[in-house]
PDB file of N, CA and C in Angstrom:
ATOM      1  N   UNK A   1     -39.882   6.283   2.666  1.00  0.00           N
ATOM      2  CA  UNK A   1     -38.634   5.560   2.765  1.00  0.00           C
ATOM      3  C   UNK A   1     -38.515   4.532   1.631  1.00  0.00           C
ATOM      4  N   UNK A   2     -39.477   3.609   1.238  1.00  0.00           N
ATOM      5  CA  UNK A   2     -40.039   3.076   0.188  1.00  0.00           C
ATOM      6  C   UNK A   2     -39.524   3.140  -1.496  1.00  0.00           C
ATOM      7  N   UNK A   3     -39.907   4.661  -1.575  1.00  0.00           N
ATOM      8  CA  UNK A   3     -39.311   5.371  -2.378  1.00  0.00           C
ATOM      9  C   UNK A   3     -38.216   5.844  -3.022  1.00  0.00           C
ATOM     10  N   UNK A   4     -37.235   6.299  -1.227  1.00  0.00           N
ATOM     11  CA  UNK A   4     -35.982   6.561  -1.717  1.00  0.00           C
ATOM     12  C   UNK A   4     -35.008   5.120  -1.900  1.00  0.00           C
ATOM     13  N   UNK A   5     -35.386   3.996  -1.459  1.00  0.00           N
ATOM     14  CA  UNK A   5     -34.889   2.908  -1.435  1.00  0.00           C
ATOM     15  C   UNK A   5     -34.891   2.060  -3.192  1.00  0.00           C
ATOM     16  N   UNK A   6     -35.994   2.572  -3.711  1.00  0.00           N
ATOM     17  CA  UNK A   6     -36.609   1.776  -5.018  1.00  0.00           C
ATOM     18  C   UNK A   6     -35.793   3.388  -5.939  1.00  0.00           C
ATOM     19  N   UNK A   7     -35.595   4.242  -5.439  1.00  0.00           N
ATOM     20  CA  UNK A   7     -34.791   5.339  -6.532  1.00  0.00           C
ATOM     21  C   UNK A   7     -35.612   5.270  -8.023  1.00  0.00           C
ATOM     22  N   UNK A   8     -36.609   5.371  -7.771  1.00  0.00           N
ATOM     23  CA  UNK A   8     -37.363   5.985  -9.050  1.00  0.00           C
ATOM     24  C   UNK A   8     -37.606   5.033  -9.958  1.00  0.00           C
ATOM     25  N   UNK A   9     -37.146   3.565  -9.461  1.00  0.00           N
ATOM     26  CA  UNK A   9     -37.035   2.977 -10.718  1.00  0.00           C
ATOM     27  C   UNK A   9     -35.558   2.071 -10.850  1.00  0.00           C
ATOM     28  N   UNK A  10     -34.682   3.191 -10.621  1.00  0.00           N
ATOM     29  CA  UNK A  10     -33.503   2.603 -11.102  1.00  0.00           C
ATOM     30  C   UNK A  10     -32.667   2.350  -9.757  1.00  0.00           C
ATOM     31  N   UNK A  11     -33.389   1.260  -9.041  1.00  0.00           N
ATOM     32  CA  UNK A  11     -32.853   1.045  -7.955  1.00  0.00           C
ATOM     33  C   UNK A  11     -31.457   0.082  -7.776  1.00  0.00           C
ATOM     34  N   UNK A  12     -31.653  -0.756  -8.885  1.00  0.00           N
ATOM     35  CA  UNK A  12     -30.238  -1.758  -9.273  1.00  0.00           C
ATOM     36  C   UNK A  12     -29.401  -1.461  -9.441  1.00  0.00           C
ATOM     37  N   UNK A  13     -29.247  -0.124 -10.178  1.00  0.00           N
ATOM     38  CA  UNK A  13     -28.679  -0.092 -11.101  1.00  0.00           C
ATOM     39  C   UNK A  13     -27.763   1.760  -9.905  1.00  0.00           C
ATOM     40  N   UNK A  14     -28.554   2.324  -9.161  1.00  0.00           N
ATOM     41  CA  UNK A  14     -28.209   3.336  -8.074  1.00  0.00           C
ATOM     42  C   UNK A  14     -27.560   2.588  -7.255  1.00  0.00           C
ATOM     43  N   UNK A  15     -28.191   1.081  -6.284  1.00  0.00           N
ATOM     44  CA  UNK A  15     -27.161   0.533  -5.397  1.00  0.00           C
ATOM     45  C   UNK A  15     -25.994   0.220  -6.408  1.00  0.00           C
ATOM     46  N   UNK A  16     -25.893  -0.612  -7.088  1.00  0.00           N
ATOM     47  CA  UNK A  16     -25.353  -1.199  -7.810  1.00  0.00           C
ATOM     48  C   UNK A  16     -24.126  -0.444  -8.058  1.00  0.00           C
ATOM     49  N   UNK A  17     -24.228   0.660  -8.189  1.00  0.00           N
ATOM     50  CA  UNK A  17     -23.097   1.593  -8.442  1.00  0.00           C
ATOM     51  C   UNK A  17     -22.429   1.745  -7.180  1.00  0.00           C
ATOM     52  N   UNK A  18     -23.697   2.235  -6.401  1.00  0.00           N
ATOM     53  CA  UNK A  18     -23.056   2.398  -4.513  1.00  0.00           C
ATOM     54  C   UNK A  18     -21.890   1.109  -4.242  1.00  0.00           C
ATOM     55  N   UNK A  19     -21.844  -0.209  -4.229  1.00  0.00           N
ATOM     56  CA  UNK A  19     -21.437  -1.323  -3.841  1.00  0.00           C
ATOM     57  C   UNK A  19     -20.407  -1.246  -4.772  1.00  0.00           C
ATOM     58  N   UNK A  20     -20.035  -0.751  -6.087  1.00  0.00           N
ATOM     59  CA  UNK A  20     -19.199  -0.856  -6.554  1.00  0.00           C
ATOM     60  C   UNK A  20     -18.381  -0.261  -6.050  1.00  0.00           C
ATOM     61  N   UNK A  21     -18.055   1.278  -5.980  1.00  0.00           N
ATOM     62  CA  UNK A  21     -17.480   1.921  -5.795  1.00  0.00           C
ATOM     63  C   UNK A  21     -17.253   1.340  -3.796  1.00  0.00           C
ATOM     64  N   UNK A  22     -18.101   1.024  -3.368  1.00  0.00           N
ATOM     65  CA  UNK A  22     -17.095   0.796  -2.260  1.00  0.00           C
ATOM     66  C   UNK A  22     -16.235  -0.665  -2.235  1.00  0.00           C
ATOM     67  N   UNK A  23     -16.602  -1.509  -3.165  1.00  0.00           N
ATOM     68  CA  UNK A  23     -16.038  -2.519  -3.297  1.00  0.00           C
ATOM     69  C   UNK A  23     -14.506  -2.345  -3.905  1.00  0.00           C
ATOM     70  N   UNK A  24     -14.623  -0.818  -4.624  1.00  0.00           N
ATOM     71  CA  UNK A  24     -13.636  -0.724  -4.994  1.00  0.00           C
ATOM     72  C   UNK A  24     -12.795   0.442  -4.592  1.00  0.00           C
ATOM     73  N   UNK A  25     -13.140   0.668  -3.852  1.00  0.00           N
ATOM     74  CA  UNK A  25     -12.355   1.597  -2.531  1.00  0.00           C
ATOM     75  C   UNK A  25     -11.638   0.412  -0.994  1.00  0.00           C
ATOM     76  N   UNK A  26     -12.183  -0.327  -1.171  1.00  0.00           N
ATOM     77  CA  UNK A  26     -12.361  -1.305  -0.064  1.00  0.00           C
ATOM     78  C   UNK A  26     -10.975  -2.538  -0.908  1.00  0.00           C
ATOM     79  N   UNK A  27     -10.551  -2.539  -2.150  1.00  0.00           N
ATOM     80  CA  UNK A  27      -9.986  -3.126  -3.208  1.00  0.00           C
ATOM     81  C   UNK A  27      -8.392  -1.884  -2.576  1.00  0.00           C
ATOM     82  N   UNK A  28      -8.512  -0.499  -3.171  1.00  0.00           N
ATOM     83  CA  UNK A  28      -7.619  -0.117  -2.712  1.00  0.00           C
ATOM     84  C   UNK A  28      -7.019  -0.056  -1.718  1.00  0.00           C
ATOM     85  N   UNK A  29      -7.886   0.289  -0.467  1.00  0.00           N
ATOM     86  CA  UNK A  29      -7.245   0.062   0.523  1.00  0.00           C
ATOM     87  C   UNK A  29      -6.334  -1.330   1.190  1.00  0.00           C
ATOM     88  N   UNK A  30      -6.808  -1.903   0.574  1.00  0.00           N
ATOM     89  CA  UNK A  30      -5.800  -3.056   0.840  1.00  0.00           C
ATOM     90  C   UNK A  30      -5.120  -3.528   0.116  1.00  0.00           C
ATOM     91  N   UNK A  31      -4.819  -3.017  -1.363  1.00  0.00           N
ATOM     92  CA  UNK A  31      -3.723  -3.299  -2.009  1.00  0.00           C
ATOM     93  C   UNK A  31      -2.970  -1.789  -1.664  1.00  0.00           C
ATOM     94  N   UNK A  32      -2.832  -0.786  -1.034  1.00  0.00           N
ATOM     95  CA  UNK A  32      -1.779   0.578  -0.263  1.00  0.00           C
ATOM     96  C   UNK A  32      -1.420  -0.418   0.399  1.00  0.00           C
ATOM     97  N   UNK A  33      -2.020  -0.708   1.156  1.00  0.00           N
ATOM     98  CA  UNK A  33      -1.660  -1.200   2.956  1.00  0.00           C
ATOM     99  C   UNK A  33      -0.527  -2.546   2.298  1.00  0.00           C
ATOM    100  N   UNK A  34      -1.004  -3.286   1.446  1.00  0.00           N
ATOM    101  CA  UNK A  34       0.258  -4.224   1.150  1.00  0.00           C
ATOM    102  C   UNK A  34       1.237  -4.214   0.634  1.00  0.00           C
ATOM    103  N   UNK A  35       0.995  -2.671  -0.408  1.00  0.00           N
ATOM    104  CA  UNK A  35       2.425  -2.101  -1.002  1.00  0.00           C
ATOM    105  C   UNK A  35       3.303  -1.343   0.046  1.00  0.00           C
ATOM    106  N   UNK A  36       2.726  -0.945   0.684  1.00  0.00           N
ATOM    107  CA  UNK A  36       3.450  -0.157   2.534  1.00  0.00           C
ATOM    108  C   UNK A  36       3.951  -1.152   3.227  1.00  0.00           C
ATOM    109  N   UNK A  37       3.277  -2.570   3.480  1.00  0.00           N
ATOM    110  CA  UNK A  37       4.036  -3.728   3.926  1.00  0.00           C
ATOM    111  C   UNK A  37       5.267  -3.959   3.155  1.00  0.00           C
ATOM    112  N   UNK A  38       5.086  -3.858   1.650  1.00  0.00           N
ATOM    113  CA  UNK A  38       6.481  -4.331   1.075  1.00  0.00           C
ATOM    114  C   UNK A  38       7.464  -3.244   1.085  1.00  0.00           C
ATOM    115  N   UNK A  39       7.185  -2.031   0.702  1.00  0.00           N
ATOM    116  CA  UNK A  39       8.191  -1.132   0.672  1.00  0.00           C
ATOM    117  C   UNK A  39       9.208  -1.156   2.978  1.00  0.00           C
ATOM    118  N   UNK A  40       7.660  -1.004   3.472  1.00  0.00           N
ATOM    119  CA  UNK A  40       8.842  -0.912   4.733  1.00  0.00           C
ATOM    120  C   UNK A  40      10.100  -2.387   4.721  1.00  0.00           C
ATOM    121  N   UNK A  41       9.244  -3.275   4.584  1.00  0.00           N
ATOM    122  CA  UNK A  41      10.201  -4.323   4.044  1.00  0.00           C
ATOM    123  C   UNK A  41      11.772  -4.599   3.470  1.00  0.00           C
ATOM    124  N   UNK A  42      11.481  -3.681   1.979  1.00  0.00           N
ATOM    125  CA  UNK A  42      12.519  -3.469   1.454  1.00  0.00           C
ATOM    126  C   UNK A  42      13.507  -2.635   2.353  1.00  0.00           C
ATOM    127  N   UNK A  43      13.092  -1.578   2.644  1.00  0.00           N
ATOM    128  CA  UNK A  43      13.757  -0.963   3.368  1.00  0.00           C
ATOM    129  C   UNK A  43      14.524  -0.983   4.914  1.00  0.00           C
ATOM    130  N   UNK A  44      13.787  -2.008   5.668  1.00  0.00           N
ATOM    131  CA  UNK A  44      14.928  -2.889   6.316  1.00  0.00           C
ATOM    132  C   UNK A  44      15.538  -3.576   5.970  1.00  0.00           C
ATOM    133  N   UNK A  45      15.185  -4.283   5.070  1.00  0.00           N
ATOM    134  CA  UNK A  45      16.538  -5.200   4.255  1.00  0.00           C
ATOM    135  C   UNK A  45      17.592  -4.189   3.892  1.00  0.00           C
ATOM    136  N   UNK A  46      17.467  -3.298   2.827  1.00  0.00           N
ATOM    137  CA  UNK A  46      18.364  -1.890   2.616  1.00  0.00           C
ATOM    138  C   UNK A  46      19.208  -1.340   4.261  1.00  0.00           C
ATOM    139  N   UNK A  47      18.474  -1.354   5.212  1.00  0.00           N
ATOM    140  CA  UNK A  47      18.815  -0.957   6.257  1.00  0.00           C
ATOM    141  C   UNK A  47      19.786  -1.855   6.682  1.00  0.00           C
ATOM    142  N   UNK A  48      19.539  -3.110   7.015  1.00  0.00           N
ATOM    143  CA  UNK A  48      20.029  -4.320   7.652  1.00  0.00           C
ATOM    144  C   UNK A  48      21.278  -4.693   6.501  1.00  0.00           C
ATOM    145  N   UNK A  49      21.479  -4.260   4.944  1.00  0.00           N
ATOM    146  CA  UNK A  49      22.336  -4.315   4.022  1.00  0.00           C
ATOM    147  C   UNK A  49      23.498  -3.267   4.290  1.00  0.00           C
ATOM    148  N   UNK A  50      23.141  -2.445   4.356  1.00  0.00           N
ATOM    149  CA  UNK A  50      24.100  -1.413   4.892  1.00  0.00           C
ATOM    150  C   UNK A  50      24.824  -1.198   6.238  1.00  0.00           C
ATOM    151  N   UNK A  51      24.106  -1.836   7.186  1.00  0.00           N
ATOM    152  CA  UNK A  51      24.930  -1.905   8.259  1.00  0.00           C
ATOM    153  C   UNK A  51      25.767  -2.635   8.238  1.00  0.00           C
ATOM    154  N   UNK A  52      25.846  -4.163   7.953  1.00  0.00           N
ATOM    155  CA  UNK A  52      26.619  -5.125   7.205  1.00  0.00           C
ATOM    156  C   UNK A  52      27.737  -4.551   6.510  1.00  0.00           C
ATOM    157  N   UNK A  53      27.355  -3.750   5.488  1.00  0.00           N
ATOM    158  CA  UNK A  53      28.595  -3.552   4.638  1.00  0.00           C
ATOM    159  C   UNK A  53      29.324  -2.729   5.412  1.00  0.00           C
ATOM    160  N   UNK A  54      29.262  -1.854   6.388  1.00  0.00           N
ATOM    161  CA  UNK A  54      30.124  -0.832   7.055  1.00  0.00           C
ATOM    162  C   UNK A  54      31.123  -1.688   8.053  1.00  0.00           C
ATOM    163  N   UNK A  55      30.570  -2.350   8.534  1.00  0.00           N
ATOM    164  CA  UNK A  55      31.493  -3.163   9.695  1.00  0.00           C
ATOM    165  C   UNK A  55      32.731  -3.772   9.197  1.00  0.00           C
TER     166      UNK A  55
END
């Protein structure tokens, strides 16, 4: 276990990559989720704009 943990050597530099990539998966997911907050957003405003103008 020792072993696969220390990766031959290049153990810094193997996590190191691991943590990135979820740091930066973990980065996207929450800049989607806040562009989905703004777009539904817009789009009740658009919604709530248009009903307005019909009346």
């Amino acid at each position: 276990m020792t072993e696969f943990f220390s990766q031959g050597g290049y153990a810094f530099f193997v996590w190191g990559a691991y943590g990135m990539v979820a740091l930066l998966l973990l980065a996207e997911i929450l800049q989607l989720r806040a562009e989905r907050r703004t777009i539904l957003s817009r789009l009740g405003r658009l919604i709530r704009m248009r009903r307005e103008d019909g009346r």
